[in-house]
N, C-alpha and C. Protein backbone atom coordinates (compact mmCIF):
# COMPACT_ATOMS: atom_id res chain seq x y z
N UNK A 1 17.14 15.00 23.36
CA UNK A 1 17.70 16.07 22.56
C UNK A 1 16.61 16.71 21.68
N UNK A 2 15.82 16.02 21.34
CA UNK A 2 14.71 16.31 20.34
C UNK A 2 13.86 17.58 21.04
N UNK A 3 13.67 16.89 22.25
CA UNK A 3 12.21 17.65 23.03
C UNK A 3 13.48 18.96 24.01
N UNK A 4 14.12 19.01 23.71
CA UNK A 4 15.13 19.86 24.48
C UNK A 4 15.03 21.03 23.10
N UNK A 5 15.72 20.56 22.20
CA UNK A 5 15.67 21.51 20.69
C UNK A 5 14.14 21.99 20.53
N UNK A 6 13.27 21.22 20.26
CA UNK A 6 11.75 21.77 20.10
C UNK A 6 11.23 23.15 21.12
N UNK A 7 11.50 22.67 22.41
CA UNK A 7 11.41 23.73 23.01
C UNK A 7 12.26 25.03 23.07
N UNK A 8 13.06 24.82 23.06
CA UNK A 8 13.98 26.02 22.70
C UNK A 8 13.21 27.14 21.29
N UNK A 9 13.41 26.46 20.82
CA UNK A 9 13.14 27.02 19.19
C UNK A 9 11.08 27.10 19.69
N UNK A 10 10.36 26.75 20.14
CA UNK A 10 9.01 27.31 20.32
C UNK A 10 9.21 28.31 21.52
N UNK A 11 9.94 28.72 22.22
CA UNK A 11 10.05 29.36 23.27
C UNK A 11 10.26 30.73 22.96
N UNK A 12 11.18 30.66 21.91
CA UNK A 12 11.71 32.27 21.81
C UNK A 12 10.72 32.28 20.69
N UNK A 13 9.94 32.01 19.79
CA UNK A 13 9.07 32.24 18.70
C UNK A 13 8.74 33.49 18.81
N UNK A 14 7.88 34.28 19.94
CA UNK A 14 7.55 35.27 19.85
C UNK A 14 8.56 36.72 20.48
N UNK A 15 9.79 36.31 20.95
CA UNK A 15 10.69 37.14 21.29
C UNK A 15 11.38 37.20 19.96
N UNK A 16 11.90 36.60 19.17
CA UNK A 16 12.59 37.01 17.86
C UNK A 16 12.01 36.64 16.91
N UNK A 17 10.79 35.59 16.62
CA UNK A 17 9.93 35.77 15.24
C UNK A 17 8.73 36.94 15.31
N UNK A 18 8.24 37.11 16.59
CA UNK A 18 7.01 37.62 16.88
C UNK A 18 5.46 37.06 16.44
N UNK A 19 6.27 35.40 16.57
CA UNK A 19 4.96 34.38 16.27
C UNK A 19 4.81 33.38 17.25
N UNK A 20 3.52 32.78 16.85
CA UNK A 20 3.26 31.42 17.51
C UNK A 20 3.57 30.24 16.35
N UNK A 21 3.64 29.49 16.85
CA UNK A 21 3.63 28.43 16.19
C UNK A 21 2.48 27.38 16.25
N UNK A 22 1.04 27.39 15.45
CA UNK A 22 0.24 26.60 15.45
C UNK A 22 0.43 25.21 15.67
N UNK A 23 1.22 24.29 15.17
CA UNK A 23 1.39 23.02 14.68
C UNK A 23 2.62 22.70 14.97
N UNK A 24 2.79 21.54 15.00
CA UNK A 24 3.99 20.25 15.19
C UNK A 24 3.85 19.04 14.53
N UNK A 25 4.91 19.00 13.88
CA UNK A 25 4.85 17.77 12.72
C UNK A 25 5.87 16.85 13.38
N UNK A 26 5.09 15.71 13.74
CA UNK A 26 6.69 14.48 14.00
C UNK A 26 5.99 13.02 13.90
N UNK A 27 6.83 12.32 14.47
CA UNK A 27 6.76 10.84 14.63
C UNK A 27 5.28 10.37 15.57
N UNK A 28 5.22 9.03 15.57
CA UNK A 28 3.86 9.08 16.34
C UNK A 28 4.35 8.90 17.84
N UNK A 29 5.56 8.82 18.07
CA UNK A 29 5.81 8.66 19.24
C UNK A 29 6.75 9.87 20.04
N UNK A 30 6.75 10.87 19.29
CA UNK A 30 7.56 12.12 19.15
C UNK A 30 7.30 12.46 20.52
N UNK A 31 8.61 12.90 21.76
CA UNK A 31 8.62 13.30 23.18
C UNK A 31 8.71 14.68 22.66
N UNK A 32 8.95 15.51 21.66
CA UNK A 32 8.95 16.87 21.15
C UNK A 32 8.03 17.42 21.33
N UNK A 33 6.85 17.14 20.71
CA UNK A 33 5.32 17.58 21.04
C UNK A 33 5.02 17.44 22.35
N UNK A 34 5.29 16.75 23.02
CA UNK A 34 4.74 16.52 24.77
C UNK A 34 5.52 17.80 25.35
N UNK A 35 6.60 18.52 24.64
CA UNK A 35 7.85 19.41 25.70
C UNK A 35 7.34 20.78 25.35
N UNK A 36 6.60 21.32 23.92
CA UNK A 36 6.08 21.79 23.41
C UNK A 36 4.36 22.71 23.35
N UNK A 37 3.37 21.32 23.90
CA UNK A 37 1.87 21.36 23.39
C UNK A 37 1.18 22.47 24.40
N UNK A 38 2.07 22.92 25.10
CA UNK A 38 1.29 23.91 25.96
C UNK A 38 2.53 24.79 26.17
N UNK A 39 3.02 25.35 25.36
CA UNK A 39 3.88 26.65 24.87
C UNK A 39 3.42 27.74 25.66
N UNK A 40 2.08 27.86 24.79
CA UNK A 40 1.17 29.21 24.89
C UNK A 40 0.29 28.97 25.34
N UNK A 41 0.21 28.30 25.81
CA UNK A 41 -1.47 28.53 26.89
C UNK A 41 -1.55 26.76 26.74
N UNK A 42 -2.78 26.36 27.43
CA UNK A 42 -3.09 24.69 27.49
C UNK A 42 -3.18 24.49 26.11
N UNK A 43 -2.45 23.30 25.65
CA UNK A 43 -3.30 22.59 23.96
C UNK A 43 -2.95 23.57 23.18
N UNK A 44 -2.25 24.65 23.32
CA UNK A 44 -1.97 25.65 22.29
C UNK A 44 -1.45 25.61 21.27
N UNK A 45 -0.47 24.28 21.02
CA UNK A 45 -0.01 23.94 19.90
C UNK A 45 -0.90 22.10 19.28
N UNK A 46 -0.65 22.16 18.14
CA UNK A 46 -1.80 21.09 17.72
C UNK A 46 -0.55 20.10 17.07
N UNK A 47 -1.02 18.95 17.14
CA UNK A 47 0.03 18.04 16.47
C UNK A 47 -0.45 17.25 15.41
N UNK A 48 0.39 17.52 13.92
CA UNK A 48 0.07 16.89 12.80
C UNK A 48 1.14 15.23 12.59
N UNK A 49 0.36 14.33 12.43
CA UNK A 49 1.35 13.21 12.21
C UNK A 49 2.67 13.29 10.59
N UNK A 50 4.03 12.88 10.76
CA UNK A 50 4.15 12.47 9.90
C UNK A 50 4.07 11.98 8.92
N UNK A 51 4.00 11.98 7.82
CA UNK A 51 3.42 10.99 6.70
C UNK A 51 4.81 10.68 5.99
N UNK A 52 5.64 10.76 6.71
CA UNK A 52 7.18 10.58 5.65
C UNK A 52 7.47 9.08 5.64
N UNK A 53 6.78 8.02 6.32
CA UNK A 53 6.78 6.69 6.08
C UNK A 53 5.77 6.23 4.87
N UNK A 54 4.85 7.23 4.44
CA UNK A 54 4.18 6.63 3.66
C UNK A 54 4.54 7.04 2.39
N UNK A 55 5.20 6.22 1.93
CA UNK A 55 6.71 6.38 0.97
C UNK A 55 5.92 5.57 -0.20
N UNK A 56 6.60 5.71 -1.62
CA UNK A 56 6.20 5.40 -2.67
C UNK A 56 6.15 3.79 -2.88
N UNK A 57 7.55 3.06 -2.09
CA UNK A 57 7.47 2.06 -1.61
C UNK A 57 6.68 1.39 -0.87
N UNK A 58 6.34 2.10 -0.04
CA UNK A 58 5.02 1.36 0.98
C UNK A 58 3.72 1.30 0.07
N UNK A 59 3.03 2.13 -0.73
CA UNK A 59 2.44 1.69 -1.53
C UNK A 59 2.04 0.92 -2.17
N UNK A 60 3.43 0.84 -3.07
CA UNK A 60 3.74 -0.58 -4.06
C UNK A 60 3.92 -1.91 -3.19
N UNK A 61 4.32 -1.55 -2.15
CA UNK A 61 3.81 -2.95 -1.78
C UNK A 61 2.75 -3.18 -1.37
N UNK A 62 1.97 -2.25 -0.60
CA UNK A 62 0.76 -2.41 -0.30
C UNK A 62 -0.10 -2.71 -1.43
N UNK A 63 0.05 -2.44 -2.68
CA UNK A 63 -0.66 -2.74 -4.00
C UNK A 63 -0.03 -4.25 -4.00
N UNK A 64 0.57 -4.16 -4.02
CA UNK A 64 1.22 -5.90 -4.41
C UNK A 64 0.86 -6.67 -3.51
N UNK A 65 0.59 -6.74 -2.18
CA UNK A 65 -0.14 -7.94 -1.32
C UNK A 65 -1.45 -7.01 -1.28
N UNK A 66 -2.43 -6.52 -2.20
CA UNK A 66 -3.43 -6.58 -2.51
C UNK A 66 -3.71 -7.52 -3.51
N UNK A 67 -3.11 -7.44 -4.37
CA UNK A 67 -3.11 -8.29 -5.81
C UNK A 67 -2.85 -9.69 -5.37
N UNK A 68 -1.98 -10.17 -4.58
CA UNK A 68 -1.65 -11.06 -3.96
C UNK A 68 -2.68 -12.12 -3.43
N UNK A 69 -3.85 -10.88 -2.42
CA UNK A 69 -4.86 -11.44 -2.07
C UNK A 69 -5.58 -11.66 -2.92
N UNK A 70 -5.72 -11.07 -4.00
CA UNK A 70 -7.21 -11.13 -4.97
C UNK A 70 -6.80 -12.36 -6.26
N UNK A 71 -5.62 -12.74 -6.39
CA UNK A 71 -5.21 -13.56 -7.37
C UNK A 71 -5.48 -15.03 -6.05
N UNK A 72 -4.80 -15.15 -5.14
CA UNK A 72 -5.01 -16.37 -4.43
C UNK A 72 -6.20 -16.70 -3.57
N UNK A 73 -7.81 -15.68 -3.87
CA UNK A 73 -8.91 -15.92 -3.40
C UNK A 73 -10.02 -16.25 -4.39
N UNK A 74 -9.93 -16.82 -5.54
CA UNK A 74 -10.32 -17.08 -6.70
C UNK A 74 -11.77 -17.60 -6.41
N UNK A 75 -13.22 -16.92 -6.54
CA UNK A 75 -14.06 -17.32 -6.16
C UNK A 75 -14.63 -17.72 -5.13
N UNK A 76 -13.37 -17.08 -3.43
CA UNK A 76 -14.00 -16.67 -1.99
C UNK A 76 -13.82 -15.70 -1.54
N UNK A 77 -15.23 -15.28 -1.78
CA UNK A 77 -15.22 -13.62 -1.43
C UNK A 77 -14.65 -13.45 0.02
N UNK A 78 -15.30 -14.35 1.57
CA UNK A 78 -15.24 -14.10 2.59
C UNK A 78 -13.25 -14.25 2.61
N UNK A 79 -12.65 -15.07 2.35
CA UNK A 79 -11.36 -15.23 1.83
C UNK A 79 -10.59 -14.24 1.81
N UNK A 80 -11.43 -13.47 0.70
CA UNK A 80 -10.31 -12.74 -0.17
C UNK A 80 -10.79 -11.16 0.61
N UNK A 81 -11.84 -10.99 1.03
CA UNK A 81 -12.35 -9.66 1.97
C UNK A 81 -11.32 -9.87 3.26
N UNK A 82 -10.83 -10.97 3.94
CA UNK A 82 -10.08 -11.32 5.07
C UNK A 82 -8.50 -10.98 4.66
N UNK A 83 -8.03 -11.08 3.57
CA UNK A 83 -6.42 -11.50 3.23
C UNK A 83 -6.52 -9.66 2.77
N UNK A 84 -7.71 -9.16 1.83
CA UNK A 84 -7.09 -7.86 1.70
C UNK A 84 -7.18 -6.92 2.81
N UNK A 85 -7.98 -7.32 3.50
CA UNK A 85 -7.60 -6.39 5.45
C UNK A 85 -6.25 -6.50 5.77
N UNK A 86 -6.04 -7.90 6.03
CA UNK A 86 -5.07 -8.64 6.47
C UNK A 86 -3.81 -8.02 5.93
N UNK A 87 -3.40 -7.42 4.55
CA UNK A 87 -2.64 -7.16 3.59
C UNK A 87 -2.54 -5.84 4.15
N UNK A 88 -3.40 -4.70 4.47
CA UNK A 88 -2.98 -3.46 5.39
C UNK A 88 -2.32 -3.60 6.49
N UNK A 89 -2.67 -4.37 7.40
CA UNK A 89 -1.73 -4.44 8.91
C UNK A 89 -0.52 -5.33 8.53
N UNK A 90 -0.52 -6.21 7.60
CA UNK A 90 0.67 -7.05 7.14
C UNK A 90 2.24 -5.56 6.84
N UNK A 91 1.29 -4.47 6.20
CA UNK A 91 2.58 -3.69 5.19
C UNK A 91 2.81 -2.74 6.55
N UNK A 92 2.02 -2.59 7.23
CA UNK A 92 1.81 -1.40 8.59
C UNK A 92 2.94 -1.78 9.62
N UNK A 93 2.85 -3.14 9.52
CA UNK A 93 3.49 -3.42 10.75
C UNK A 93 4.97 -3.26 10.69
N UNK A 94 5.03 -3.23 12.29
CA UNK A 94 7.24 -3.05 12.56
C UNK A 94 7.33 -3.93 13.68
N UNK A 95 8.67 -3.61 14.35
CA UNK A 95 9.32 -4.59 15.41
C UNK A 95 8.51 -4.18 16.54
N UNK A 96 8.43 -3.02 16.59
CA UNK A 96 7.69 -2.69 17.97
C UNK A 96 6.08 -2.82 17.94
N UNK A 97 5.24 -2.88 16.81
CA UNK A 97 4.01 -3.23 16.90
C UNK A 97 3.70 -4.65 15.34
N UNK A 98 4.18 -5.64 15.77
CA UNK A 98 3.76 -6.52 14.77
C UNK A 98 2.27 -6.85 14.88
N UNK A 99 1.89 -6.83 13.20
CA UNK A 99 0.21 -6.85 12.91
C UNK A 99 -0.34 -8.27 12.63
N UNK A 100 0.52 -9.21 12.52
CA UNK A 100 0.22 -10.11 11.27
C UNK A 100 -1.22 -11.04 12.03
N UNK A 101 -1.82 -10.68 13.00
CA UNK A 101 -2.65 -11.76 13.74
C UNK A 101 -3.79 -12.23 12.24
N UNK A 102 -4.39 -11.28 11.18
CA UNK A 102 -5.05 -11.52 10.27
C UNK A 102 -4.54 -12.20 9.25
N UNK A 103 -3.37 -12.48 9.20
CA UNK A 103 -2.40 -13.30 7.67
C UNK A 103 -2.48 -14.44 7.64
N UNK A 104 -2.57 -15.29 6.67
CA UNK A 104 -2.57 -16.54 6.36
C UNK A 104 -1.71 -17.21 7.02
N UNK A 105 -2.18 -18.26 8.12
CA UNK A 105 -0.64 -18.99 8.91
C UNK A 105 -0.63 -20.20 7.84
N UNK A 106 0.77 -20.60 8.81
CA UNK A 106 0.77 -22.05 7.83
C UNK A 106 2.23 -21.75 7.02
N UNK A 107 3.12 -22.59 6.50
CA UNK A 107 4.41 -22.51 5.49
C UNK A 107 4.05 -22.14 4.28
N UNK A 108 2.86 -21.91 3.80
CA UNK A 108 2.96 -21.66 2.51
C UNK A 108 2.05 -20.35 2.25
N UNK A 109 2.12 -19.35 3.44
CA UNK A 109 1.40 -17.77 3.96
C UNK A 109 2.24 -17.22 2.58
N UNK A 110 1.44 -16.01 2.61
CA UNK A 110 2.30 -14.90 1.34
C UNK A 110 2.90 -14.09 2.44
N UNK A 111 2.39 -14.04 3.88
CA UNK A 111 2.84 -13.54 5.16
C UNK A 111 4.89 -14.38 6.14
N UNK A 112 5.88 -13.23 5.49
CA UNK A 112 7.06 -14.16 5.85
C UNK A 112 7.32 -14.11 7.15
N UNK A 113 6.12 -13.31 8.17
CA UNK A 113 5.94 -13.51 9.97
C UNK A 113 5.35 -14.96 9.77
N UNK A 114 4.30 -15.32 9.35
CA UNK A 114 3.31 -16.44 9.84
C UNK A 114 4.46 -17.65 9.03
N UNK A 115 5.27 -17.49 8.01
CA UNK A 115 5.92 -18.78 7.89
C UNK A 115 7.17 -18.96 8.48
N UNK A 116 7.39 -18.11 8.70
CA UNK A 116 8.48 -18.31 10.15
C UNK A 116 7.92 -18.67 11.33
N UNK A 117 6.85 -18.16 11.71
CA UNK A 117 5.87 -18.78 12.87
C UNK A 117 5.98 -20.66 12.70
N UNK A 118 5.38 -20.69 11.35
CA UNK A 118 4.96 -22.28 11.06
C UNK A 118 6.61 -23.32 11.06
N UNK A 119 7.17 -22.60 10.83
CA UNK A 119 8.83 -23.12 10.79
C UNK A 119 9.29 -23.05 12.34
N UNK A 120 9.26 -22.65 13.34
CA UNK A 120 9.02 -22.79 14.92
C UNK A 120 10.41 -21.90 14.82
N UNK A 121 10.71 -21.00 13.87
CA UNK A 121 12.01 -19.94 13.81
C UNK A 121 11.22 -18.51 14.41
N UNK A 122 12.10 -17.54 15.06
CA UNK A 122 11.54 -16.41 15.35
C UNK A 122 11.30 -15.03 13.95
N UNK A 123 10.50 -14.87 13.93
CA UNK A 123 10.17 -13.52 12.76
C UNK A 123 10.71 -12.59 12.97
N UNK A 124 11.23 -12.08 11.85
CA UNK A 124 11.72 -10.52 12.37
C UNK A 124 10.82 -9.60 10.70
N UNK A 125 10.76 -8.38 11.39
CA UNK A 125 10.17 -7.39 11.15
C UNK A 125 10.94 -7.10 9.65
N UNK A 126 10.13 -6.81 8.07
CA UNK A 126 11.48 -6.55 7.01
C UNK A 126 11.71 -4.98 7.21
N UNK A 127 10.24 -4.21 7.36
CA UNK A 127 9.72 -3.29 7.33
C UNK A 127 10.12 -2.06 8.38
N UNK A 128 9.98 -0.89 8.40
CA UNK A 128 9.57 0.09 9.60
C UNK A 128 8.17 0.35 9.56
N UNK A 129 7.35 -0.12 9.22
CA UNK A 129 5.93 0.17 8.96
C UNK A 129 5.17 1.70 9.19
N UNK A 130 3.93 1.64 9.71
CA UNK A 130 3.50 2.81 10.01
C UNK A 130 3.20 3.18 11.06
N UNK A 131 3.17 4.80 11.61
CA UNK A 131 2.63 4.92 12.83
C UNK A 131 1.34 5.01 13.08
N UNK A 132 0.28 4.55 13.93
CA UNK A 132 -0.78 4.82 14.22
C UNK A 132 -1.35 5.82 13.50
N UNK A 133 -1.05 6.92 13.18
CA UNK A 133 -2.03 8.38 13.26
C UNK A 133 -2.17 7.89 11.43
N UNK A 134 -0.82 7.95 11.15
CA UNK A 134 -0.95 7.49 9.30
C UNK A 134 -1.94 6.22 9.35
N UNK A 135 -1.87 5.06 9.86
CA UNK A 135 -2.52 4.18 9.73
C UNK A 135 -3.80 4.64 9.86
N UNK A 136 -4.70 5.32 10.90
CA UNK A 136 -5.66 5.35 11.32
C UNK A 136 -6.44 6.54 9.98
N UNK A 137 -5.36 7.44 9.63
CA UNK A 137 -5.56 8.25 8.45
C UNK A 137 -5.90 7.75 6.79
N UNK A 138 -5.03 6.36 6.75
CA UNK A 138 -5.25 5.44 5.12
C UNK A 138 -6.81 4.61 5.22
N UNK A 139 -6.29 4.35 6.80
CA UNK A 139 -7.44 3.21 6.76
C UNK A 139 -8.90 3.39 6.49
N UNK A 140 -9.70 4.68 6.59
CA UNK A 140 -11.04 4.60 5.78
C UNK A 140 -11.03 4.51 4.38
N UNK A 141 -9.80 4.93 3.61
CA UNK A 141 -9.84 5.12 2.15
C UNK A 141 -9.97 3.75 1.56
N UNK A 142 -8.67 2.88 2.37
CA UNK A 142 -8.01 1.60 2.27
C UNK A 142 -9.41 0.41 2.26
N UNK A 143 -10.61 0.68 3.17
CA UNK A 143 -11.14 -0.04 3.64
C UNK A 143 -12.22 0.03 2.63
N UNK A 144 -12.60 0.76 1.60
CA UNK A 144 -13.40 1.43 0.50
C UNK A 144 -12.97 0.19 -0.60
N UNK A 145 -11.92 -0.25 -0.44
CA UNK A 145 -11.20 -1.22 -1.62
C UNK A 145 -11.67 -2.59 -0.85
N UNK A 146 -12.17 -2.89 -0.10
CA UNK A 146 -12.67 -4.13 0.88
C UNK A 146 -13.73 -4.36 0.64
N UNK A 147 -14.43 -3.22 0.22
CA UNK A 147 -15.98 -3.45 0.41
C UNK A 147 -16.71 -5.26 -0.69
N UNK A 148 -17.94 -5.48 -0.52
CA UNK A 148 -17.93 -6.89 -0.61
C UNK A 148 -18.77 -6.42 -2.48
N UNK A 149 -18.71 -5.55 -2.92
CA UNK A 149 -19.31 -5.22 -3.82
C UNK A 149 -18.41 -4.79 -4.74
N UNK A 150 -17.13 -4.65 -4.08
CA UNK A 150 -16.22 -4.21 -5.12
C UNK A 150 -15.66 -5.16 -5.09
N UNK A 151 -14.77 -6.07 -4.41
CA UNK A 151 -14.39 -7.68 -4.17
C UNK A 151 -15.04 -8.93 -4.95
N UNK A 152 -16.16 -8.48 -5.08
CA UNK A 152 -17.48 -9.57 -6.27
C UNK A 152 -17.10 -9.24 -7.32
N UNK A 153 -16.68 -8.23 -7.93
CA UNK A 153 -16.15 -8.29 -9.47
C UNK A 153 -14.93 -8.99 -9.46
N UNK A 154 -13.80 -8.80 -8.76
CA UNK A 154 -12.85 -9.71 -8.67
C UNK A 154 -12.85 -11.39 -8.56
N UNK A 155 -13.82 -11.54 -8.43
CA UNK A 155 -13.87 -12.99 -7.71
C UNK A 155 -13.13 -14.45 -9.20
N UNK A 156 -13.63 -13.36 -10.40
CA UNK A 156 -13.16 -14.57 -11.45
C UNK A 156 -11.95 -14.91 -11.71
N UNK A 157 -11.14 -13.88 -11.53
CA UNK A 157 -9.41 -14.33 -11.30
C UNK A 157 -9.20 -14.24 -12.69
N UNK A 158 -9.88 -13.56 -13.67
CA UNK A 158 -9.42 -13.01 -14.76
C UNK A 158 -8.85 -12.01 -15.05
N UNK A 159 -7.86 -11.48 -16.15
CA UNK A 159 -7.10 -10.80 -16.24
C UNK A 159 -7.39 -10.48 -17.89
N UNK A 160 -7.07 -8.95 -18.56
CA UNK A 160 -7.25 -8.73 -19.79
C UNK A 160 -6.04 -9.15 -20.52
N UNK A 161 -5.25 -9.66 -19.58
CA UNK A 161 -3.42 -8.88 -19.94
C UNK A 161 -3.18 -10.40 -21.31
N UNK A 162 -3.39 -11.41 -21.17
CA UNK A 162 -4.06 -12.05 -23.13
C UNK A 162 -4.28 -11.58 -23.96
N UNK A 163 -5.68 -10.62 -23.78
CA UNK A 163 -6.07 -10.09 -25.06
C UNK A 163 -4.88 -8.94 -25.09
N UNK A 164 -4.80 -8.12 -24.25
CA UNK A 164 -3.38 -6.98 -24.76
C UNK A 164 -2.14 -7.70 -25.46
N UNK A 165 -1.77 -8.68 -24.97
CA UNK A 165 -0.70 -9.79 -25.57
C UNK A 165 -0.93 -9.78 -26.96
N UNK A 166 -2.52 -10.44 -27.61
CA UNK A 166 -2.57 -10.82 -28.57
C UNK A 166 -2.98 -9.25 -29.57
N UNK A 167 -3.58 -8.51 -28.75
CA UNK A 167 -2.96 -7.07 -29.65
C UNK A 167 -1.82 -6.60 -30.20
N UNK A 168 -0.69 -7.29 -29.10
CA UNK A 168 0.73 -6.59 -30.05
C UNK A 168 1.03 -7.15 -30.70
N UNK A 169 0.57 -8.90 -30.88
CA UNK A 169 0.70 -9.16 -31.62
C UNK A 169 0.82 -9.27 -32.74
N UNK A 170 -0.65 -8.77 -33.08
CA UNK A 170 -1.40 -8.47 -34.22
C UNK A 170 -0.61 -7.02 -34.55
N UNK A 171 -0.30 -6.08 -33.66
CA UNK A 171 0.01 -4.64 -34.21
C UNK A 171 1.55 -4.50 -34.94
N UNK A 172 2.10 -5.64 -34.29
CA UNK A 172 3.71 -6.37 -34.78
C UNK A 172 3.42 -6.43 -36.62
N UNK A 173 2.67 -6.97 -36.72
CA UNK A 173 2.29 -7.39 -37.88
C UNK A 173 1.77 -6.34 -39.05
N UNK A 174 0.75 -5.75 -38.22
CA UNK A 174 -0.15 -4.56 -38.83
C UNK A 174 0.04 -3.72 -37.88
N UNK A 175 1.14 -2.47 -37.93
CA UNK A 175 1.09 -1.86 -37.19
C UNK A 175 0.04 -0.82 -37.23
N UNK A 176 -1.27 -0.35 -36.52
CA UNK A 176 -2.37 0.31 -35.98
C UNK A 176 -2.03 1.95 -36.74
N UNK A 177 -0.69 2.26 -36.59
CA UNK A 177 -0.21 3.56 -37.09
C UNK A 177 -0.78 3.87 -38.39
N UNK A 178 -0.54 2.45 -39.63
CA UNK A 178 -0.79 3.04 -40.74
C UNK A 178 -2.08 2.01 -41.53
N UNK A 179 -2.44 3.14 -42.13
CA UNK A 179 -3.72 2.14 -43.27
C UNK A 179 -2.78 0.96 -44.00
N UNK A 180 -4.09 0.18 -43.84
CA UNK A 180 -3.49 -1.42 -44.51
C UNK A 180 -5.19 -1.79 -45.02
N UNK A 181 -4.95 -2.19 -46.41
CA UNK A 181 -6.62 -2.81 -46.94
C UNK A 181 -6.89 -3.58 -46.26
N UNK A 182 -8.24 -4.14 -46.23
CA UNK A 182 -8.88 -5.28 -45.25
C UNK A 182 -8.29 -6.92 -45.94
N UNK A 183 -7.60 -6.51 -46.55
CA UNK A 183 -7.02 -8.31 -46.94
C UNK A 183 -5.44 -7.91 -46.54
N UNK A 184 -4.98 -7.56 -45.98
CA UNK A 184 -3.82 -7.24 -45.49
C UNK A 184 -4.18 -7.31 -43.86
N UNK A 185 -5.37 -6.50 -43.41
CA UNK A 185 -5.46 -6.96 -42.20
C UNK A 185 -5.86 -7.91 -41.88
N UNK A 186 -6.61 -8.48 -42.48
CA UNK A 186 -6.96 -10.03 -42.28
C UNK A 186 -6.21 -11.26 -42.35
N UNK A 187 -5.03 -10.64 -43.04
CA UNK A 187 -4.08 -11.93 -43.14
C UNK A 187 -3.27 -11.36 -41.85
N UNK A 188 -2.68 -10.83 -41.65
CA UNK A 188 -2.49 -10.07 -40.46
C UNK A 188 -2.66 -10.71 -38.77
N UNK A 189 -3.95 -10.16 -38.89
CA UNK A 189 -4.72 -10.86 -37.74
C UNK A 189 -3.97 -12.71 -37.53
N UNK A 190 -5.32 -13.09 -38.66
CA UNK A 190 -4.63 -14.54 -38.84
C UNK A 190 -3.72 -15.55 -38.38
N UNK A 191 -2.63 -14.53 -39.24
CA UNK A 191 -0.85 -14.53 -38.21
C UNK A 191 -0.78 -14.92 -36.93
N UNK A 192 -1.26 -13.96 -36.75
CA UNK A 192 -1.02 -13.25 -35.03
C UNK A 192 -1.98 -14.63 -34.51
N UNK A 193 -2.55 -14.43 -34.70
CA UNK A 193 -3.82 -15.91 -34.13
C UNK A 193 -2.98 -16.99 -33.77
N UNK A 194 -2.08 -17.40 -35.02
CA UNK A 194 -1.52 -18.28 -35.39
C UNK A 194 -0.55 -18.77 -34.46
N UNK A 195 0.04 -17.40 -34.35
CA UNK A 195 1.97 -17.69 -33.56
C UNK A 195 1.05 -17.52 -32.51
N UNK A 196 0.10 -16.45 -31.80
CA UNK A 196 -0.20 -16.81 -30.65
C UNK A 196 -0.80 -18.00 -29.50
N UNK A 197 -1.33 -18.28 -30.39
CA UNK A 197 -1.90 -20.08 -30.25
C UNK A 197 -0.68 -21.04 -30.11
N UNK A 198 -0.06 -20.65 -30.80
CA UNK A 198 1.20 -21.32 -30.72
C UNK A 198 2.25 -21.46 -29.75
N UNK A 199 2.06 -20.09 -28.87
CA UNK A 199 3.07 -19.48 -28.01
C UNK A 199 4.23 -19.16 -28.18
């Protein structure tokens, strides 16, 4: 129905729009573009991939089994350069092209293919992942965040998110908004030291 409609509607283009139609936007597996790509002459129409899977969601997770990798590779770079690859084809993948061959096997994977693997249960797909053309499109940007020079600052598994803690602390107390003499902030501080140490 798709590649039946596509053609129709590129056929008459120049009998009632009095245009061509450069481009075709679809799926990566779209039979539309194949019914289409030689309209007007050979190759005459060009095909742009979808990007409507690469959703705000796919992101966030793709950020989140990044973080994933870089919190559980604590001082192995080769490790943690493997799990954040691994973490692109992990979010990419679907039923019809599962990626996970790079994911941590074993029952205790951040990967829920490879621990279903290790459980001798069959995996199923949570995702619709991505198509090729998007994938092949993220992946130089994606692969910029891999590099072994940007991965080496990560390696200490430290986090600022303490000291921000013990800022509100302190701002609870002395709020930053308004002047307070230096023996007001100092007792202040103090405080904050105090209950924070404390938990």
């Amino acid at each position: 129905m798709e590649a039946v409609g596509a053609t129709r509607i590129f056929q008459r283009s120049i009998v009632k729009r009095g245009l061509k139609y450069a481009h075709y936007y679809g799926d990566g597996d779209s039979k539309g573009f194949i019914s289409v790509k030689d309209t007007y002459g050979k190759d005459s129409v060009t095909k742009y991939e979808c990007i409507g899977k690469l959703t705000d969601s796919f992101i966030d997770r793709l950020q989140n089994y990044y973080g994933i990798a870089v919190r559980s590779n604590v001082g192995n770079l080769s490790g943690l350069q493997q799990n954040v690859i691994a973490a692109l084809f992990h979010c990419s993948s679907c039923v019809e092209k599962p990626m996970h061959g790079q994911c941590p096997i074993g029952k205790d994977s951040w990967c829920y293919y490879q621990r279903a693997l290790s459980c001798g249960k069959k995996p199923k797909e949570k995702y619709k992942g991505l198509a090729n053309e998007v994938l092949n499109m993220i992946k130089p940007t994606y692969l910029e965040l891999c590099t072994k020079e940007l991965l080496t600052k990560c390696l200490h598994g430290k986090t600022q998110n303490s000291n921000e803690c013990l800022n509100g602390v302190i701002w609870q107390r002395v709020p930053k908004e308004v002047f307070v003499c230096l023996k007001t902030l100092k007792s202040g501080a103090l405080d904050a030291v105090i209950q924070f140490n404390d938990g």
